[in-house]
C-alpha atoms as a PDB file:
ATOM      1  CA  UNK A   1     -14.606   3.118 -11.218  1.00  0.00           C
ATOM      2  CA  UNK A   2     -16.736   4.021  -8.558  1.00  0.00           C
ATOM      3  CA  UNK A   3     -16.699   3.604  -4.732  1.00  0.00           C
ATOM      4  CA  UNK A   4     -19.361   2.944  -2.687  1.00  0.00           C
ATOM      5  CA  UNK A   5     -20.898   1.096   0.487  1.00  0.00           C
ATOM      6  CA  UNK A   6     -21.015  -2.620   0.205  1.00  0.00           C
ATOM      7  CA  UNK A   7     -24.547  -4.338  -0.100  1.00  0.00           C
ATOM      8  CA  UNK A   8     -25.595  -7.866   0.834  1.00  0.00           C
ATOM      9  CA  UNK A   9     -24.769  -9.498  -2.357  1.00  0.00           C
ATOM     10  CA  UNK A  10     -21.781  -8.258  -2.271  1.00  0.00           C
ATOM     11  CA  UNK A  11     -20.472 -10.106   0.701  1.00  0.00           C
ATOM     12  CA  UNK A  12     -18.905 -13.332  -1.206  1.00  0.00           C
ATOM     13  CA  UNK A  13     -17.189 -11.178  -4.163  1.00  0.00           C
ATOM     14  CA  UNK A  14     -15.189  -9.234  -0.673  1.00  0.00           C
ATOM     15  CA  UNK A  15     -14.354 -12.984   0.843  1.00  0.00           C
ATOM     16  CA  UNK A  16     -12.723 -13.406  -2.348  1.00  0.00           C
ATOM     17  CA  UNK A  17     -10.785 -10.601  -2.965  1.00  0.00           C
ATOM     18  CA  UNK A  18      -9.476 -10.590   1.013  1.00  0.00           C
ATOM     19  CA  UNK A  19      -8.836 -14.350   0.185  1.00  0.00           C
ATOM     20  CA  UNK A  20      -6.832 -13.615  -2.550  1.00  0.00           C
ATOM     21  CA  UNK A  21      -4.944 -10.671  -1.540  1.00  0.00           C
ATOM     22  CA  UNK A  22      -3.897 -12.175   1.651  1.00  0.00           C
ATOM     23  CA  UNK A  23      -3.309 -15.470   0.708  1.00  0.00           C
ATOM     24  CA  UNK A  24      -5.919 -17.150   3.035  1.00  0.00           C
ATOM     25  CA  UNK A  25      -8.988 -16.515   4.904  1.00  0.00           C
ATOM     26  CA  UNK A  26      -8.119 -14.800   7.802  1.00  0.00           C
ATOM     27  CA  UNK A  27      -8.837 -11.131   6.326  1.00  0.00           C
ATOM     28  CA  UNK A  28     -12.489 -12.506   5.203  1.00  0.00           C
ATOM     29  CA  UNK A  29     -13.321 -14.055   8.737  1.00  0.00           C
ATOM     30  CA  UNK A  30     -12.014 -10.651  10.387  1.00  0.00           C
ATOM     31  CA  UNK A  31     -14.424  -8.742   8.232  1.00  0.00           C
ATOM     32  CA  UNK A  32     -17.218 -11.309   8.641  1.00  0.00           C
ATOM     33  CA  UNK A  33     -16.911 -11.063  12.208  1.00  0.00           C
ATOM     34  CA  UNK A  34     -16.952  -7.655  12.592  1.00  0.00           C
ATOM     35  CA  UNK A  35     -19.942  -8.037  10.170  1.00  0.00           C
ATOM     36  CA  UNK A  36     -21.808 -10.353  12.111  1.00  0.00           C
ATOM     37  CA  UNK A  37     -20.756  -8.300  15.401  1.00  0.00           C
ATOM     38  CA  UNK A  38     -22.005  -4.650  14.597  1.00  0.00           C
ATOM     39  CA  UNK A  39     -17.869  -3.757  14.719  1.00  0.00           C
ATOM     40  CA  UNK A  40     -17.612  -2.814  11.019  1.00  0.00           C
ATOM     41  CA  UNK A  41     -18.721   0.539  10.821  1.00  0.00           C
ATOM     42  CA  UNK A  42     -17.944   1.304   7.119  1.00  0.00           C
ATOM     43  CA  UNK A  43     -17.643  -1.307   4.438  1.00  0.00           C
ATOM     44  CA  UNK A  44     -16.664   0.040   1.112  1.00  0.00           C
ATOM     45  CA  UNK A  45     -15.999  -1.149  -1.965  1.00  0.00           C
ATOM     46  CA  UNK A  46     -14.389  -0.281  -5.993  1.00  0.00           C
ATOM     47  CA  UNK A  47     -16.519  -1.383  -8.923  1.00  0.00           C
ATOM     48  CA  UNK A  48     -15.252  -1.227 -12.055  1.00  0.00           C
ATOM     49  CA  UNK A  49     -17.041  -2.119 -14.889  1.00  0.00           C
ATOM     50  CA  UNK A  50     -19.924  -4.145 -12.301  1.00  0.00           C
ATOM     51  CA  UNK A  51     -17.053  -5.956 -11.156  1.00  0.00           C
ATOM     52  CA  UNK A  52     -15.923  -5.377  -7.761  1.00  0.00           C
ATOM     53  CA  UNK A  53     -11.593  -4.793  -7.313  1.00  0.00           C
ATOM     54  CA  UNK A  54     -11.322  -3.610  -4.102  1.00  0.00           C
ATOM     55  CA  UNK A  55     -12.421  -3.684  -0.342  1.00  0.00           C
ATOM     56  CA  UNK A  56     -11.867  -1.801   2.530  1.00  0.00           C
ATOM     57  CA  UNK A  57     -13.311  -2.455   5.863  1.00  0.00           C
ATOM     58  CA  UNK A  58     -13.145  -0.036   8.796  1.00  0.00           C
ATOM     59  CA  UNK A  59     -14.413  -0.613  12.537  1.00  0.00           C
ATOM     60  CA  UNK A  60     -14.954   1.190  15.914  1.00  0.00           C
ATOM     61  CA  UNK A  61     -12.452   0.763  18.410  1.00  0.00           C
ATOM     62  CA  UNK A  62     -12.192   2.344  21.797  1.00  0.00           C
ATOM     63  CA  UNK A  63      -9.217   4.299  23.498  1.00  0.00           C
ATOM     64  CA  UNK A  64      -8.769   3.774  27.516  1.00  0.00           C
ATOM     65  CA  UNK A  65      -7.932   6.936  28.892  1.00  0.00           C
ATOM     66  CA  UNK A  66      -8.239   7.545  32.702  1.00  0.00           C
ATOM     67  CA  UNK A  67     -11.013   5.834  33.301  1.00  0.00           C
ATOM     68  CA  UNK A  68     -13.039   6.740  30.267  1.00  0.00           C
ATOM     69  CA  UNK A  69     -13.506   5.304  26.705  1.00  0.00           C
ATOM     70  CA  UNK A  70     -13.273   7.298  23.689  1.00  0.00           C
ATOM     71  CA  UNK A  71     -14.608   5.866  20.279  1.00  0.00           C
ATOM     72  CA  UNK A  72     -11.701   5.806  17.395  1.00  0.00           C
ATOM     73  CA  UNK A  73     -11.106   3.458  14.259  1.00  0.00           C
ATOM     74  CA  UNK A  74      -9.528   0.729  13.010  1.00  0.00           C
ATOM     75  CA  UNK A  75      -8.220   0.794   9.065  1.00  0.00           C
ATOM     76  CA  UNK A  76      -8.454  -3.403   8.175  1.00  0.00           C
ATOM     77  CA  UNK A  77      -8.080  -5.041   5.759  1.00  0.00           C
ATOM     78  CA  UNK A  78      -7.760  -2.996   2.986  1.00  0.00           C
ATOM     79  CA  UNK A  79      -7.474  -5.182  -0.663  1.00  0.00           C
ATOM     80  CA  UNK A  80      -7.257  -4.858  -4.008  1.00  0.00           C
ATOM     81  CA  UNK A  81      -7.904  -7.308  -7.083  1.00  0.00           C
ATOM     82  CA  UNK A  82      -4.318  -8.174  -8.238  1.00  0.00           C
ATOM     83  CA  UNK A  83      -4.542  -7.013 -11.612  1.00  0.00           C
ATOM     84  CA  UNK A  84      -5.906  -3.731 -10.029  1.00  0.00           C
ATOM     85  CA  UNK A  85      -3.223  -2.939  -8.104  1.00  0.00           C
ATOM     86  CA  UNK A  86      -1.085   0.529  -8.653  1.00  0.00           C
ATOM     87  CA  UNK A  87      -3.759   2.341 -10.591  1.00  0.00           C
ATOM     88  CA  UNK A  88      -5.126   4.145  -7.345  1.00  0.00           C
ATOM     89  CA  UNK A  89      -7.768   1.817  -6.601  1.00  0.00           C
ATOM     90  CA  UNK A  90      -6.973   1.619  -2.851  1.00  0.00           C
ATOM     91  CA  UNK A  91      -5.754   5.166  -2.118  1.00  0.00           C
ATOM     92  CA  UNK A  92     -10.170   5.991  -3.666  1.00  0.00           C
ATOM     93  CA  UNK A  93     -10.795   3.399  -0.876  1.00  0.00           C
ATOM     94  CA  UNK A  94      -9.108   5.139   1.637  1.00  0.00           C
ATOM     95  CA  UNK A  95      -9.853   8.513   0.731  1.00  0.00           C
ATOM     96  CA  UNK A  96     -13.600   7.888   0.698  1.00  0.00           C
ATOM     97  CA  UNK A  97     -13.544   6.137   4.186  1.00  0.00           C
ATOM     98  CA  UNK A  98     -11.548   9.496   5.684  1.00  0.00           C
ATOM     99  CA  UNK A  99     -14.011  11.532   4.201  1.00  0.00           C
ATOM    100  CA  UNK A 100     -16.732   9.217   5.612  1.00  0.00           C
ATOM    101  CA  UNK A 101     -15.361   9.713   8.885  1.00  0.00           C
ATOM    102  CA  UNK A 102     -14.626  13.210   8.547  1.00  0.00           C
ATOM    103  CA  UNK A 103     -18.303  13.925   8.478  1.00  0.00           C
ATOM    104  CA  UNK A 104     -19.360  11.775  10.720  1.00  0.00           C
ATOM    105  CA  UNK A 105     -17.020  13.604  13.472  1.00  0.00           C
ATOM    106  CA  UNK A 106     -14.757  10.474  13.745  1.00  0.00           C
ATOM    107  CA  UNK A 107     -11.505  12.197  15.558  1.00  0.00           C
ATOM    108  CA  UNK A 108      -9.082   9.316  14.829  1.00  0.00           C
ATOM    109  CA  UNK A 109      -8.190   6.504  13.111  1.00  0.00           C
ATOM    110  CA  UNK A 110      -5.526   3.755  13.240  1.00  0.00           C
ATOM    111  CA  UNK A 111      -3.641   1.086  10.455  1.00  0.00           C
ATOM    112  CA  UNK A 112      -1.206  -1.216  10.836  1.00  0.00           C
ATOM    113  CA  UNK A 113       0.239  -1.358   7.601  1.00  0.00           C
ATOM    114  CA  UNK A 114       3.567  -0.377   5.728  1.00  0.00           C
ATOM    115  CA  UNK A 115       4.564   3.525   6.862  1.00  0.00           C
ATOM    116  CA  UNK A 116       5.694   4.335   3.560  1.00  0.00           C
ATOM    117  CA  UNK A 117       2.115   3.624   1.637  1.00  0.00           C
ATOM    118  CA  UNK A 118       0.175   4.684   4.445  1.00  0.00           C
ATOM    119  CA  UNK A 119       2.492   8.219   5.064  1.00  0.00           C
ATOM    120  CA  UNK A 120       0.935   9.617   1.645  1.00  0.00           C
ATOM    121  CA  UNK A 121      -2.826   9.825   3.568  1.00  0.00           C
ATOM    122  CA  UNK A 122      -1.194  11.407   6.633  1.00  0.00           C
ATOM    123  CA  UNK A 123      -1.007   8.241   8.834  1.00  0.00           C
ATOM    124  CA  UNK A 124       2.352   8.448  11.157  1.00  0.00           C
ATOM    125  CA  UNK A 125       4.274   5.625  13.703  1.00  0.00           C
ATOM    126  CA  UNK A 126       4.838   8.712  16.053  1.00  0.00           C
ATOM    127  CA  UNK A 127       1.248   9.391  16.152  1.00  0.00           C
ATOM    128  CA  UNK A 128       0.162   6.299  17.042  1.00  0.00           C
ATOM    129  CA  UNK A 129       3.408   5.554  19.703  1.00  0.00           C
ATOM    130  CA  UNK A 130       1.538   7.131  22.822  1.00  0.00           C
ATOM    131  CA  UNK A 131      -1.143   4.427  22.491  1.00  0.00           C
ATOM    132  CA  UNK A 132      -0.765   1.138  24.178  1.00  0.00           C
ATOM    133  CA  UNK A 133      -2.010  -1.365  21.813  1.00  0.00           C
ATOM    134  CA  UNK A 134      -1.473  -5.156  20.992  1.00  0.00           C
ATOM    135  CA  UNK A 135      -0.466  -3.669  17.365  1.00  0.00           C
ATOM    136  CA  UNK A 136       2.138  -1.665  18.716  1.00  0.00           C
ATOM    137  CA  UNK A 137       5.446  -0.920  16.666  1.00  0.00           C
ATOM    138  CA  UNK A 138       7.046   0.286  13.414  1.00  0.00           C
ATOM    139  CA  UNK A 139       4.046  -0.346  11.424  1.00  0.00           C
ATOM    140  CA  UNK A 140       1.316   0.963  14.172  1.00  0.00           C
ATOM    141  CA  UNK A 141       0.509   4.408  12.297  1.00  0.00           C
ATOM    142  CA  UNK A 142      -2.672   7.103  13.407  1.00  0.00           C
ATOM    143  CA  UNK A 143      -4.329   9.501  11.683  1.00  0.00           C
ATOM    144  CA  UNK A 144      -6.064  12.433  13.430  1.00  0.00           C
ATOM    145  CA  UNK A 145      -8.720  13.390  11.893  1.00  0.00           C
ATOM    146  CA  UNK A 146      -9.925  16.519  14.351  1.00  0.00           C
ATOM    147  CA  UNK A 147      -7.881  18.367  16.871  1.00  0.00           C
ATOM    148  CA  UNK A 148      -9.715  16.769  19.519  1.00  0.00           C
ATOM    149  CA  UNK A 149      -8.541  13.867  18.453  1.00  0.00           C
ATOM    150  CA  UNK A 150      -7.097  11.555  21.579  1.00  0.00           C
ATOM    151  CA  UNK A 151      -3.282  12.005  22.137  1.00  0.00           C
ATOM    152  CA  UNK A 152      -2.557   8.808  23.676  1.00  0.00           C
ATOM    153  CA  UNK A 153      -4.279   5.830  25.781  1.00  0.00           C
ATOM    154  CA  UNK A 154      -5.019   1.998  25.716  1.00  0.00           C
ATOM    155  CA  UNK A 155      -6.609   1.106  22.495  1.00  0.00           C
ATOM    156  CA  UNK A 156      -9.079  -2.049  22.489  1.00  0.00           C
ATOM    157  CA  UNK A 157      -9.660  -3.394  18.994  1.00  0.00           C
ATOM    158  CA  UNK A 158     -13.241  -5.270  18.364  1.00  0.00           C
ATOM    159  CA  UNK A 159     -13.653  -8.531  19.422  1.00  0.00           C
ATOM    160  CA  UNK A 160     -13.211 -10.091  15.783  1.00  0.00           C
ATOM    161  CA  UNK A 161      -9.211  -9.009  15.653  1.00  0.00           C
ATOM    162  CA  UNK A 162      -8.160 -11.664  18.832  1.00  0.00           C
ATOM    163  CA  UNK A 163      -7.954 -14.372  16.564  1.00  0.00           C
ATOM    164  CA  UNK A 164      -4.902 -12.561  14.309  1.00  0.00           C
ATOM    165  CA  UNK A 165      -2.813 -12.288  17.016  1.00  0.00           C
END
């Protein structure tokens, strides 16, 4: 298997697998939007075989603190071919997008997604519970990825996320 950045002809094979894995097309339009909007800042995905498995889309987001804006990002969706699941397809996915990020000098990043998977890659509900956010609650998790990472503020997701909520 190998990870790597998404490329234009890969862009129906991801609507599918978001399709699938969330039972609908909500996930695919997300990632299309952010897409089509500049928002998705890194688009990976799991080949196995010259088949893609799995998808994981990440996008900027900004954190309102006193007046300014600092840059953070958003972990969504993240989706793996059914018959893929449990072999350590999506923790690759994630790992590679951290490690992105970590040398890009990303300082934060944020999931909403069940605490117990997402605990393993450091992600936390306390971390994230100084943030105002429309995602707020027991599945709201952050990651710091630096030390200056932003401790708290009003997080504004990309345009392409008002129409899941």
């Amino acid at each position: 298997m190998i990870i790597r950045q998404e490329m234009p002809g890969d862009v129906m094979r991801i609507r599918d697998i978001l399709a699938a894995a969330f039972a609908g097309g909500q996930e695919a339009d997300l990632v299309d939007g952010l897409r089509r909007n500049g928002d998705l800042l890194l688009s990976l995905v799991a080949e196995d075989a010259g088949r893609l498995i799995g998808h994981v889309g990440f996008s900027r987001l900004w954190i309102g603190q006193a007046g300014r804006r600092s840059p953070g990002v958003s972990l969504a969706p993240l989706a793996v071919e059914a018959g893929h699941r449990r072999r350590g397809v999506g923790a690759a996915l994630v790992e590679a997008g951290h490690a992105w990020f970590r040398k890009t000098a990303e300082s934060i990043v944020f999931v909403l997604g069940d605490p117990a998977y997402y605990g393993r890659f450091g992600y936390s509900v306390p971390a994230a519970a100084a943030f105002d956010c429309v995602y707020a609650g027991p599945h709201f998790q952050a990651l710091a990825l630096t030390s200056r990472a932003p401790k708290s503020g009003v997080i504004g997701y990309a345009a392409a996320f008002d129409s899941l909520h």
